[in-house]
PDB file of N, CA and C in Angstrom:
ATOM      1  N   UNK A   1     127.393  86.144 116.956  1.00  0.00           N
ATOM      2  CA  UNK A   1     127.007  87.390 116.319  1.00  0.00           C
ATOM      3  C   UNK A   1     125.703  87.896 116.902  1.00  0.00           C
ATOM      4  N   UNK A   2     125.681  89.279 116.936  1.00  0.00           N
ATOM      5  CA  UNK A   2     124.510  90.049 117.628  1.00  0.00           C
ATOM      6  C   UNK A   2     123.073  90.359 116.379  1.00  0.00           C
ATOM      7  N   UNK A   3     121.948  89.790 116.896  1.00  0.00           N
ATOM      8  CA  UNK A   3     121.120  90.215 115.536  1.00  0.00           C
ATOM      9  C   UNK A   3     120.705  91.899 115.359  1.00  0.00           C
ATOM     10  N   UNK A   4     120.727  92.223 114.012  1.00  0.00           N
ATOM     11  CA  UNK A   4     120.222  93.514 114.105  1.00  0.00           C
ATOM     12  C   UNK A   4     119.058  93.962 113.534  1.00  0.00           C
ATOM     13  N   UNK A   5     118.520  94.759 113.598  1.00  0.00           N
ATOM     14  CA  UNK A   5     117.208  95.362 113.034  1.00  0.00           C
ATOM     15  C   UNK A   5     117.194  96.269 111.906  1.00  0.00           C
ATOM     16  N   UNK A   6     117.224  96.492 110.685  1.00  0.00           N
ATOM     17  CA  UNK A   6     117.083  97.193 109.551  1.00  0.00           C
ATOM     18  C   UNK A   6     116.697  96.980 108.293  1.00  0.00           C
ATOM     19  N   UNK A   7     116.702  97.562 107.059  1.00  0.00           N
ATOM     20  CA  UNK A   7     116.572  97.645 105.557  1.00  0.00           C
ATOM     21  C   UNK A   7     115.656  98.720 105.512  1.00  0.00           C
ATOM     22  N   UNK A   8     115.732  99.266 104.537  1.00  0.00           N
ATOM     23  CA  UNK A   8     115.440 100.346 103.146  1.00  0.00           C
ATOM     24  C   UNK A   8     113.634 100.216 103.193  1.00  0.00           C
ATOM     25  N   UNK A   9     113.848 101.695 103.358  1.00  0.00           N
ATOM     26  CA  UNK A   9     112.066 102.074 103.686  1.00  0.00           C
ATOM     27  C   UNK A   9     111.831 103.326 102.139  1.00  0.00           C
ATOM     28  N   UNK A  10     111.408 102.985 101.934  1.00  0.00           N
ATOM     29  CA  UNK A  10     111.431 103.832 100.817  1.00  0.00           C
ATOM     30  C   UNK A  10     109.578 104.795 100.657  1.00  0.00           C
ATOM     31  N   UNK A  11     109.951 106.396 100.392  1.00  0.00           N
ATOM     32  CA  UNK A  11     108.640 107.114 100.564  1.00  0.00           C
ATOM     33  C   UNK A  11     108.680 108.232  99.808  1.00  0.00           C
ATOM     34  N   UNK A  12     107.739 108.422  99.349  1.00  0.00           N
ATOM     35  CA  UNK A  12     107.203 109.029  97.948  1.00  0.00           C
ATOM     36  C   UNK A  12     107.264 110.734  98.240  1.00  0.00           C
ATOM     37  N   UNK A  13     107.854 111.488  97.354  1.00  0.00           N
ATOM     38  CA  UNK A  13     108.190 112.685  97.718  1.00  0.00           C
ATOM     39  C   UNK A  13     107.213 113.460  97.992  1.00  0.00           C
ATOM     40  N   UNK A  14     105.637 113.329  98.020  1.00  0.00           N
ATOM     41  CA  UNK A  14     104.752 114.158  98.078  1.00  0.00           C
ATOM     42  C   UNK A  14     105.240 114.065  99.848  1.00  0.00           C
ATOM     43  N   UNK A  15     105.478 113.057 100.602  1.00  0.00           N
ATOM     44  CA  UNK A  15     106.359 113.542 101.828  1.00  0.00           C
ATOM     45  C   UNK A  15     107.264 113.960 103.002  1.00  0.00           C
ATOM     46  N   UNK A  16     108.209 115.151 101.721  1.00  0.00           N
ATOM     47  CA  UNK A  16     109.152 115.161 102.059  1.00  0.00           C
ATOM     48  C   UNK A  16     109.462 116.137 103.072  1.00  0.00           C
ATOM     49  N   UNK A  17     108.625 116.639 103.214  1.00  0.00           N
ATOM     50  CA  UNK A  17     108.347 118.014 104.591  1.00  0.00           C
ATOM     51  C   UNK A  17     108.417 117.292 105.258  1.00  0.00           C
ATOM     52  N   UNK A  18     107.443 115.719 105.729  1.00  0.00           N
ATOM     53  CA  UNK A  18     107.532 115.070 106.536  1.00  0.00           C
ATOM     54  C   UNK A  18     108.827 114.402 106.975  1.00  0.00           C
ATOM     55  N   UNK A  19     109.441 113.435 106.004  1.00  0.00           N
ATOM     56  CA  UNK A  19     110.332 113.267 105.756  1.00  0.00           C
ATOM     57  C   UNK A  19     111.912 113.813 106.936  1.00  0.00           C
ATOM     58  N   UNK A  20     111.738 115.377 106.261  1.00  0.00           N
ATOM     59  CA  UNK A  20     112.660 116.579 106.604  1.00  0.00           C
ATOM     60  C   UNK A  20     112.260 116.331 108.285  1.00  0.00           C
ATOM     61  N   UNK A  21     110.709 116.434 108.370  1.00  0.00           N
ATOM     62  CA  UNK A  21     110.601 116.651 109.900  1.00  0.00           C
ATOM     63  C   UNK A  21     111.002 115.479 110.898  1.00  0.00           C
ATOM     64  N   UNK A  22     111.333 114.210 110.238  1.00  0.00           N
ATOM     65  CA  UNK A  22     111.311 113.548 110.624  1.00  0.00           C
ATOM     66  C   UNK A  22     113.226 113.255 110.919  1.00  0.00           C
ATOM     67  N   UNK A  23     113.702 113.518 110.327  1.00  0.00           N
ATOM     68  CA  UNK A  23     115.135 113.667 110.212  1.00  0.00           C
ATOM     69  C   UNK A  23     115.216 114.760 111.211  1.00  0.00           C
ATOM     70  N   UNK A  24     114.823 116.104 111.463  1.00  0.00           N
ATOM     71  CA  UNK A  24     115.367 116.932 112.354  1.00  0.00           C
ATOM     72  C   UNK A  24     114.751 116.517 113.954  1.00  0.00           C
ATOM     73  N   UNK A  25     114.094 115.885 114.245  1.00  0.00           N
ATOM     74  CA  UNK A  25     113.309 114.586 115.295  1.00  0.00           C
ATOM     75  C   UNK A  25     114.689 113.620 115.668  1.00  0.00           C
ATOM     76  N   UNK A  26     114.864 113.084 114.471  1.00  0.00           N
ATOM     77  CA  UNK A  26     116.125 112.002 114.845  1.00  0.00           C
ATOM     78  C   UNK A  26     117.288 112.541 115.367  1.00  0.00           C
ATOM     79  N   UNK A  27     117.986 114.168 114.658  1.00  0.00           N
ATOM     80  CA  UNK A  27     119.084 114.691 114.692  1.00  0.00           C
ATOM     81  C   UNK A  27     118.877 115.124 116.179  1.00  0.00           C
ATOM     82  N   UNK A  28     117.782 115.629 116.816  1.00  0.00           N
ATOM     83  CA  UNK A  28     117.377 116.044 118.360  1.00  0.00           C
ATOM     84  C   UNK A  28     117.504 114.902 119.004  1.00  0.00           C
ATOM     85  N   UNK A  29     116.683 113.591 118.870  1.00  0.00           N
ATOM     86  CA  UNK A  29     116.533 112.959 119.766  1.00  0.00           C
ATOM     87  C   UNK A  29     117.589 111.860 119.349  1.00  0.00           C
ATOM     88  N   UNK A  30     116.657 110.902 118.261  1.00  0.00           N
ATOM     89  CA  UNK A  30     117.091 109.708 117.741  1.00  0.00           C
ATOM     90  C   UNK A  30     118.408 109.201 117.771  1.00  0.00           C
ATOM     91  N   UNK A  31     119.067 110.218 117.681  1.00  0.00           N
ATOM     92  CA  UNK A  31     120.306 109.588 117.209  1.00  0.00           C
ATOM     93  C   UNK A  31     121.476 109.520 118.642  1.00  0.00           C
ATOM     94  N   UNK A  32     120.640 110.306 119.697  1.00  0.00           N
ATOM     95  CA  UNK A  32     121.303 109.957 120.885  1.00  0.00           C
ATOM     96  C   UNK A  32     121.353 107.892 121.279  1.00  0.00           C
ATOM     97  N   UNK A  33     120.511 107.556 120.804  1.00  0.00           N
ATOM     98  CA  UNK A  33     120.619 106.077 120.962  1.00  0.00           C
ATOM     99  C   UNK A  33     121.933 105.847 120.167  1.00  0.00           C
ATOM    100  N   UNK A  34     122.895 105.228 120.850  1.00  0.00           N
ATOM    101  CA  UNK A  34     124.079 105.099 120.163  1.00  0.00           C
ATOM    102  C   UNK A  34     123.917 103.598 118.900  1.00  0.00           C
ATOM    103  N   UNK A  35     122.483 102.601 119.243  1.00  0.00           N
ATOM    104  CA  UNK A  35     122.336 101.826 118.275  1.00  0.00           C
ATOM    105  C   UNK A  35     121.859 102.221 117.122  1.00  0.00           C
ATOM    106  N   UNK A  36     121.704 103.092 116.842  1.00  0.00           N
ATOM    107  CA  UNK A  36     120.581 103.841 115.324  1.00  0.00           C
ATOM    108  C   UNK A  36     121.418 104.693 114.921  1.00  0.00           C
ATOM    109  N   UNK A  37     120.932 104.424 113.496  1.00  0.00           N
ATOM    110  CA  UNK A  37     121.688 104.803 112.192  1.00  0.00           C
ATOM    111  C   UNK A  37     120.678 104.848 110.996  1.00  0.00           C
ATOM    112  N   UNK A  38     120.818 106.276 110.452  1.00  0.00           N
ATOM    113  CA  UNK A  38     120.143 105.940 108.994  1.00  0.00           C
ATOM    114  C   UNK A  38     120.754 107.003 108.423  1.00  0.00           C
ATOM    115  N   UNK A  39     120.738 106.299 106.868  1.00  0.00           N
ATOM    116  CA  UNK A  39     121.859 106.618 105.638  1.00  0.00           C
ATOM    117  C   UNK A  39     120.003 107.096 104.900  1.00  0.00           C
ATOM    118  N   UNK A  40     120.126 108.739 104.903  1.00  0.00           N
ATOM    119  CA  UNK A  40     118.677 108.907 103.470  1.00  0.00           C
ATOM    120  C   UNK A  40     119.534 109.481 102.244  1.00  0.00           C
ATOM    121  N   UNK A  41     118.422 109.101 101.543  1.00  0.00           N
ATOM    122  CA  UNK A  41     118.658 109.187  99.917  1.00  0.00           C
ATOM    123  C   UNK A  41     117.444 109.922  99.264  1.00  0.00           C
ATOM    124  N   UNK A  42     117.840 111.561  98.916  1.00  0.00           N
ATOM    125  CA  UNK A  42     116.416 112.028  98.376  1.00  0.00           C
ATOM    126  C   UNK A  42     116.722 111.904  96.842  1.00  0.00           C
ATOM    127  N   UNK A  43     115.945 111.135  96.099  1.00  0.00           N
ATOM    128  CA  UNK A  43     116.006 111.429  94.832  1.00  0.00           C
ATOM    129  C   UNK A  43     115.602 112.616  93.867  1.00  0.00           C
ATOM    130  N   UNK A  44     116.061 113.469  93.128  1.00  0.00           N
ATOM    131  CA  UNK A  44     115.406 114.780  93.016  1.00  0.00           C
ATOM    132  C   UNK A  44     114.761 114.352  91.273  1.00  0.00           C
ATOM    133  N   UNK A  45     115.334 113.191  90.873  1.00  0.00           N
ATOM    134  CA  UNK A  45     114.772 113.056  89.294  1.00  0.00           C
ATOM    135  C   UNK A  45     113.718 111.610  89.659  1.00  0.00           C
ATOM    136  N   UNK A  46     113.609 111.407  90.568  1.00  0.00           N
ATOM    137  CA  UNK A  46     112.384 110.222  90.509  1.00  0.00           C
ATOM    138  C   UNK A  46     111.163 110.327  91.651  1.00  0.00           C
ATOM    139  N   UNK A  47     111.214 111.558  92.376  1.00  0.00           N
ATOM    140  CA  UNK A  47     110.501 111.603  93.005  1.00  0.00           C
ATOM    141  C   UNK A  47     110.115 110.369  94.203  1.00  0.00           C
ATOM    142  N   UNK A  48     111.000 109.889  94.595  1.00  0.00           N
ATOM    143  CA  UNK A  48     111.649 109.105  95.318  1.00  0.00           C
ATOM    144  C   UNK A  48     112.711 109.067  96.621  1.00  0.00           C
ATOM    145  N   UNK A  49     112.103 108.751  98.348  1.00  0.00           N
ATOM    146  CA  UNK A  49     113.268 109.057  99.115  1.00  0.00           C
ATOM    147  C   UNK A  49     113.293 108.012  99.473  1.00  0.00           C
ATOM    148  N   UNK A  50     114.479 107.346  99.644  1.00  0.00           N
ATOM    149  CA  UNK A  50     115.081 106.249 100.224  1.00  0.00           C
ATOM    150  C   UNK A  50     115.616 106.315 101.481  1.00  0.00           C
ATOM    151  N   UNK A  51     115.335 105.350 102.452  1.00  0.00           N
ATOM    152  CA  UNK A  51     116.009 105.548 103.818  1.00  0.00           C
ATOM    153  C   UNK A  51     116.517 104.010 104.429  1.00  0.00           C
ATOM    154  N   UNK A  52     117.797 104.442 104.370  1.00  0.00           N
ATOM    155  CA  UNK A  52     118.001 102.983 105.080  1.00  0.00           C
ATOM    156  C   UNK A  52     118.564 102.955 107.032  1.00  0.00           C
ATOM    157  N   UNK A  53     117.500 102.262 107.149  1.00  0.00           N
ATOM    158  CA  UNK A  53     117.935 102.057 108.711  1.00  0.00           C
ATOM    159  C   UNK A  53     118.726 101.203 109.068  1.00  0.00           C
ATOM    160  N   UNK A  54     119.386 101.356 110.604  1.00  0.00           N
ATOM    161  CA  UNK A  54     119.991 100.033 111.196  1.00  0.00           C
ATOM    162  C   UNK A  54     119.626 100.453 112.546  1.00  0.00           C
ATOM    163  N   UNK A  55     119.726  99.218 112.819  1.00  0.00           N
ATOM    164  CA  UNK A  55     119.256  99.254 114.423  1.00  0.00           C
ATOM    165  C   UNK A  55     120.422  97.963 114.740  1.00  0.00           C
ATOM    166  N   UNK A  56     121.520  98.378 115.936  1.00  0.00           N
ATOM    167  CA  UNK A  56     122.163  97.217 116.549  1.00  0.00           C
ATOM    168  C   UNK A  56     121.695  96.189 117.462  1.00  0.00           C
ATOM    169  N   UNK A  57     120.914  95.936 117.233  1.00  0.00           N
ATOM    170  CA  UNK A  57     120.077  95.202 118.226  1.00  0.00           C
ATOM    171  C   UNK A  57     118.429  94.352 117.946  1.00  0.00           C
ATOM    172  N   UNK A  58     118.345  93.402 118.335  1.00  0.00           N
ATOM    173  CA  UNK A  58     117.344  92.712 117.723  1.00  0.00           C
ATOM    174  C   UNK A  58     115.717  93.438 118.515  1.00  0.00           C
ATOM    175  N   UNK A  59     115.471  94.652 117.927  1.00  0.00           N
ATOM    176  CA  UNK A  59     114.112  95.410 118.136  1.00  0.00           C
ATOM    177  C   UNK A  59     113.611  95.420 117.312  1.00  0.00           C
ATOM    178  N   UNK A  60     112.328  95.493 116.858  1.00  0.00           N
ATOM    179  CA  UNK A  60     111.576  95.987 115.794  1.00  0.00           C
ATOM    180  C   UNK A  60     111.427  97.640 116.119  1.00  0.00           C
ATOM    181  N   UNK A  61     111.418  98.068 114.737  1.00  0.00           N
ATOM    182  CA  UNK A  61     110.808  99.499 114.779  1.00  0.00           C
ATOM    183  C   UNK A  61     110.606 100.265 116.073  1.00  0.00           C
ATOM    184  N   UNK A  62     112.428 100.581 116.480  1.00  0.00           N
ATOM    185  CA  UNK A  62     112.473 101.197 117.587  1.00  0.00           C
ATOM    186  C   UNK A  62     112.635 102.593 117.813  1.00  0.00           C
ATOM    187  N   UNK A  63     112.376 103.058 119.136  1.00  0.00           N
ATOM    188  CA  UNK A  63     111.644 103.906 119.330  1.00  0.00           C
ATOM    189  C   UNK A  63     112.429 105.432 118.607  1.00  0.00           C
ATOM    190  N   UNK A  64     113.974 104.817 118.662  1.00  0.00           N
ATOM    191  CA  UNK A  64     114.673 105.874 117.553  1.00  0.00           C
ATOM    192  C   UNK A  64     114.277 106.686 116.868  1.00  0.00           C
ATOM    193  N   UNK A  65     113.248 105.603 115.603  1.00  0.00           N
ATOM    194  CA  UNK A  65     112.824 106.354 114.348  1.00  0.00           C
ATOM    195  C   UNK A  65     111.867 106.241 114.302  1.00  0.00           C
ATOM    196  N   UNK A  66     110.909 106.562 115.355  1.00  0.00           N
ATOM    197  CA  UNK A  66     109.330 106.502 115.252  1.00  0.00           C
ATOM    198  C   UNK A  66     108.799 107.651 114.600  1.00  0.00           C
ATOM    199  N   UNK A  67     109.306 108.899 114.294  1.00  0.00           N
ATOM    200  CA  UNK A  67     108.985 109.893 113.553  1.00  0.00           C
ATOM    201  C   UNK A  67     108.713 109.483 112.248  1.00  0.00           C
ATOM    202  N   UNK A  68     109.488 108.479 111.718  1.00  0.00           N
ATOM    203  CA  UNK A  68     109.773 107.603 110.468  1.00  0.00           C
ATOM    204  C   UNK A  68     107.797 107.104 110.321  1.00  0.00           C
ATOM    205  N   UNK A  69     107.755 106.144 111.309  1.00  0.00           N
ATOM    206  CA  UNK A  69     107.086 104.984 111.091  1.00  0.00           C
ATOM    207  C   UNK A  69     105.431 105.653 111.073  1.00  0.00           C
ATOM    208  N   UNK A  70     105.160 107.035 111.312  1.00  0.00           N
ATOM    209  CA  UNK A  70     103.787 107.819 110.899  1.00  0.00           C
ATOM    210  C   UNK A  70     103.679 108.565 109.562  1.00  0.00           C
ATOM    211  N   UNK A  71     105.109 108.167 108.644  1.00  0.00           N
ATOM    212  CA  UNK A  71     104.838 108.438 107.551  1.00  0.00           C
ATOM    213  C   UNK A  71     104.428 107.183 106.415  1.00  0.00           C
ATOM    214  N   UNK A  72     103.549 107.813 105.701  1.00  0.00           N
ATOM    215  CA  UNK A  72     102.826 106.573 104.921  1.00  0.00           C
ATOM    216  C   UNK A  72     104.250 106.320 103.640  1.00  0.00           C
ATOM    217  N   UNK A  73     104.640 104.712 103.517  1.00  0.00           N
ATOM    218  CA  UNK A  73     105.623 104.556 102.910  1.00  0.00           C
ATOM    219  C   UNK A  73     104.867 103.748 101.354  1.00  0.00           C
ATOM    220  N   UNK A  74     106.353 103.450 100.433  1.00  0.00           N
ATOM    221  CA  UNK A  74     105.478 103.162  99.276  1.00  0.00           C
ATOM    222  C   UNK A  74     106.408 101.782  98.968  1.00  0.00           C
ATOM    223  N   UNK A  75     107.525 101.070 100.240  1.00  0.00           N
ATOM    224  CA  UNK A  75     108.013  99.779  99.908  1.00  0.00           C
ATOM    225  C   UNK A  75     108.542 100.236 101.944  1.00  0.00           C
ATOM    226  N   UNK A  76     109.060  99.091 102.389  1.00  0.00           N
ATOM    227  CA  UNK A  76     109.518  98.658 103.364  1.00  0.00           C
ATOM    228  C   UNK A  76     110.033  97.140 103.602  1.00  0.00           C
ATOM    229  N   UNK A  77     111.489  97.018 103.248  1.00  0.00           N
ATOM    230  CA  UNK A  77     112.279  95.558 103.641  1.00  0.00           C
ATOM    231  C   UNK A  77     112.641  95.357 104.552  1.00  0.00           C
ATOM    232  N   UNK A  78     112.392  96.086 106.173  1.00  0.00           N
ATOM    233  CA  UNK A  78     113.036  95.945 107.416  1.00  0.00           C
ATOM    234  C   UNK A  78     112.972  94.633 107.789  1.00  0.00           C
ATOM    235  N   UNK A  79     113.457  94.363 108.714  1.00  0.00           N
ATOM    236  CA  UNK A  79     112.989  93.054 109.541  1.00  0.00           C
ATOM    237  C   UNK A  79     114.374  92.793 110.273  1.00  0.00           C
ATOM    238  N   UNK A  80     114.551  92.258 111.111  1.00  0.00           N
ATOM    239  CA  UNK A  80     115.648  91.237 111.763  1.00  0.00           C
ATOM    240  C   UNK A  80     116.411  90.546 111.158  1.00  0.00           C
ATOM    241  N   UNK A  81     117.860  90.773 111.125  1.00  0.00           N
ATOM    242  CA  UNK A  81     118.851  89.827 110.255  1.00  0.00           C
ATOM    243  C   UNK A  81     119.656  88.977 111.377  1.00  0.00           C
ATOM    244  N   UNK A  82     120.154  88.447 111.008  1.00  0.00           N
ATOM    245  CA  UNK A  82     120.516  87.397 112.039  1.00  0.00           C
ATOM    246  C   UNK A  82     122.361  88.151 112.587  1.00  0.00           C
ATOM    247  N   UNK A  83     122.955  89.433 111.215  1.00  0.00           N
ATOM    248  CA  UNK A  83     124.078  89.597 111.771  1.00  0.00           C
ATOM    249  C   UNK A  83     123.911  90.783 110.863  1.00  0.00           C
ATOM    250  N   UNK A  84     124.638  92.246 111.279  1.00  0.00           N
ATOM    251  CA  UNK A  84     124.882  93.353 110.508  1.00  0.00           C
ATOM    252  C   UNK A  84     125.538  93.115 109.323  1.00  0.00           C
ATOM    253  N   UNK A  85     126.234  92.109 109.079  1.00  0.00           N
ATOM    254  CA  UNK A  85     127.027  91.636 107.452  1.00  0.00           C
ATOM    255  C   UNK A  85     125.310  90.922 107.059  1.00  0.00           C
ATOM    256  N   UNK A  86     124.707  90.403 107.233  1.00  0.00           N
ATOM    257  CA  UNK A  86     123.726  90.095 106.844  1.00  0.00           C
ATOM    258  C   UNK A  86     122.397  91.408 106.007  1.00  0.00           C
ATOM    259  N   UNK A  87     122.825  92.204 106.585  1.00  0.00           N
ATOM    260  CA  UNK A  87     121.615  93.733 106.580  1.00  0.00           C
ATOM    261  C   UNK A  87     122.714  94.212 105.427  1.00  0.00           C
ATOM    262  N   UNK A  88     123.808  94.493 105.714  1.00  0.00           N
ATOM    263  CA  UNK A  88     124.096  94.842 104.719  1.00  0.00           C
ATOM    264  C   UNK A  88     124.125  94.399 103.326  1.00  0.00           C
ATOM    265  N   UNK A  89     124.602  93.177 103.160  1.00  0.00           N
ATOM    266  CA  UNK A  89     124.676  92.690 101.986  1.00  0.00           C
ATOM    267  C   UNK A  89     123.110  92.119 101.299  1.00  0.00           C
ATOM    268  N   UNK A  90     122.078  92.664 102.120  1.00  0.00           N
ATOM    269  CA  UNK A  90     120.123  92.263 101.846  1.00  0.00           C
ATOM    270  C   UNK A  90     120.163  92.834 100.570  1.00  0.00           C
ATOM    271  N   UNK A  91     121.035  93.864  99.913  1.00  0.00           N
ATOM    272  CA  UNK A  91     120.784  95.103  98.423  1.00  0.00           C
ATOM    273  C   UNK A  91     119.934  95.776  98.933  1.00  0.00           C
ATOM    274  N   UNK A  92     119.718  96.696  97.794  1.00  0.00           N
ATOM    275  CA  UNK A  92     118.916  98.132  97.638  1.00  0.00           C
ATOM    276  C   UNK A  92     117.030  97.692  96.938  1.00  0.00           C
ATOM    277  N   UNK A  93     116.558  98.068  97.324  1.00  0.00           N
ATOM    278  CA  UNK A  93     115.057  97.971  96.278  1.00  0.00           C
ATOM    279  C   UNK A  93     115.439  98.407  94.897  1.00  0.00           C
ATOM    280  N   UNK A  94     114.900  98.121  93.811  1.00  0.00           N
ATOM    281  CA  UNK A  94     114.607  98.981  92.591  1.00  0.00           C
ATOM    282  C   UNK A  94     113.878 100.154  92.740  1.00  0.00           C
ATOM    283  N   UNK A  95     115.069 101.210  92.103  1.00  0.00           N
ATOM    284  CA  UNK A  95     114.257 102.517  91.961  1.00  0.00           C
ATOM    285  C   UNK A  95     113.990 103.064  90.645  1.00  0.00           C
ATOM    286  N   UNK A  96     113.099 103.571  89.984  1.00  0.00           N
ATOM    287  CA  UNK A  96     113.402 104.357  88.922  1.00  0.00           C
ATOM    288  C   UNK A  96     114.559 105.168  88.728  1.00  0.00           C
ATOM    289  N   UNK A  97     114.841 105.643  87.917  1.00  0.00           N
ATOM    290  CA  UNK A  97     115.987 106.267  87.459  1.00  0.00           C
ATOM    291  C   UNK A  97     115.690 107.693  86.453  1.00  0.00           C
TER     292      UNK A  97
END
């Protein structure tokens, strides 16, 4: 099995302009890397955005979603899993509701 790089970055809606800018960055560039992937989640009743990354490949914080990584976050579980069934099944953080 191939190791991969991801989990759930989670960032506080005061920046979500950023956020936004940072997603239309990925949709231009990022996502031409055929290893990167991210699933976001804006919460509109908790003031809360969730982002979960994957990276196919054993990189840290690659260069994909570096638009990501200059926004100040308020949890981050990334790290290296030893197999993509592994990243996936890591769960979600607790969010308010």
């Amino acid at each position: 099995m191939n190791k991969v790089w991801g989990g759930q970055v989670t960032f506080s809606s005061e920046y979500s302009k950023d956020f936004m800018a940072a997603m239309a960055e990925f949709q231009l560039n990022g996502q031409l890397d055929a290893k990167a992937s991210i699933l976001p989640y804006l919460a509109l009743t908790n003031d809360t955005i969730l982002a979960s990354f994957v990276y196919l490949a054993e990189v840290e914080r690659p260069d994909a979603f570096a638009p990501f990584f200059l926004i100040p976050n308020t949890s981050d579980s990334t790290q290296i899993y030893d197999s993509f069934y592994d990243l996936a099944n890591a769960g979600l953080p607790d969010l308010p509701r």
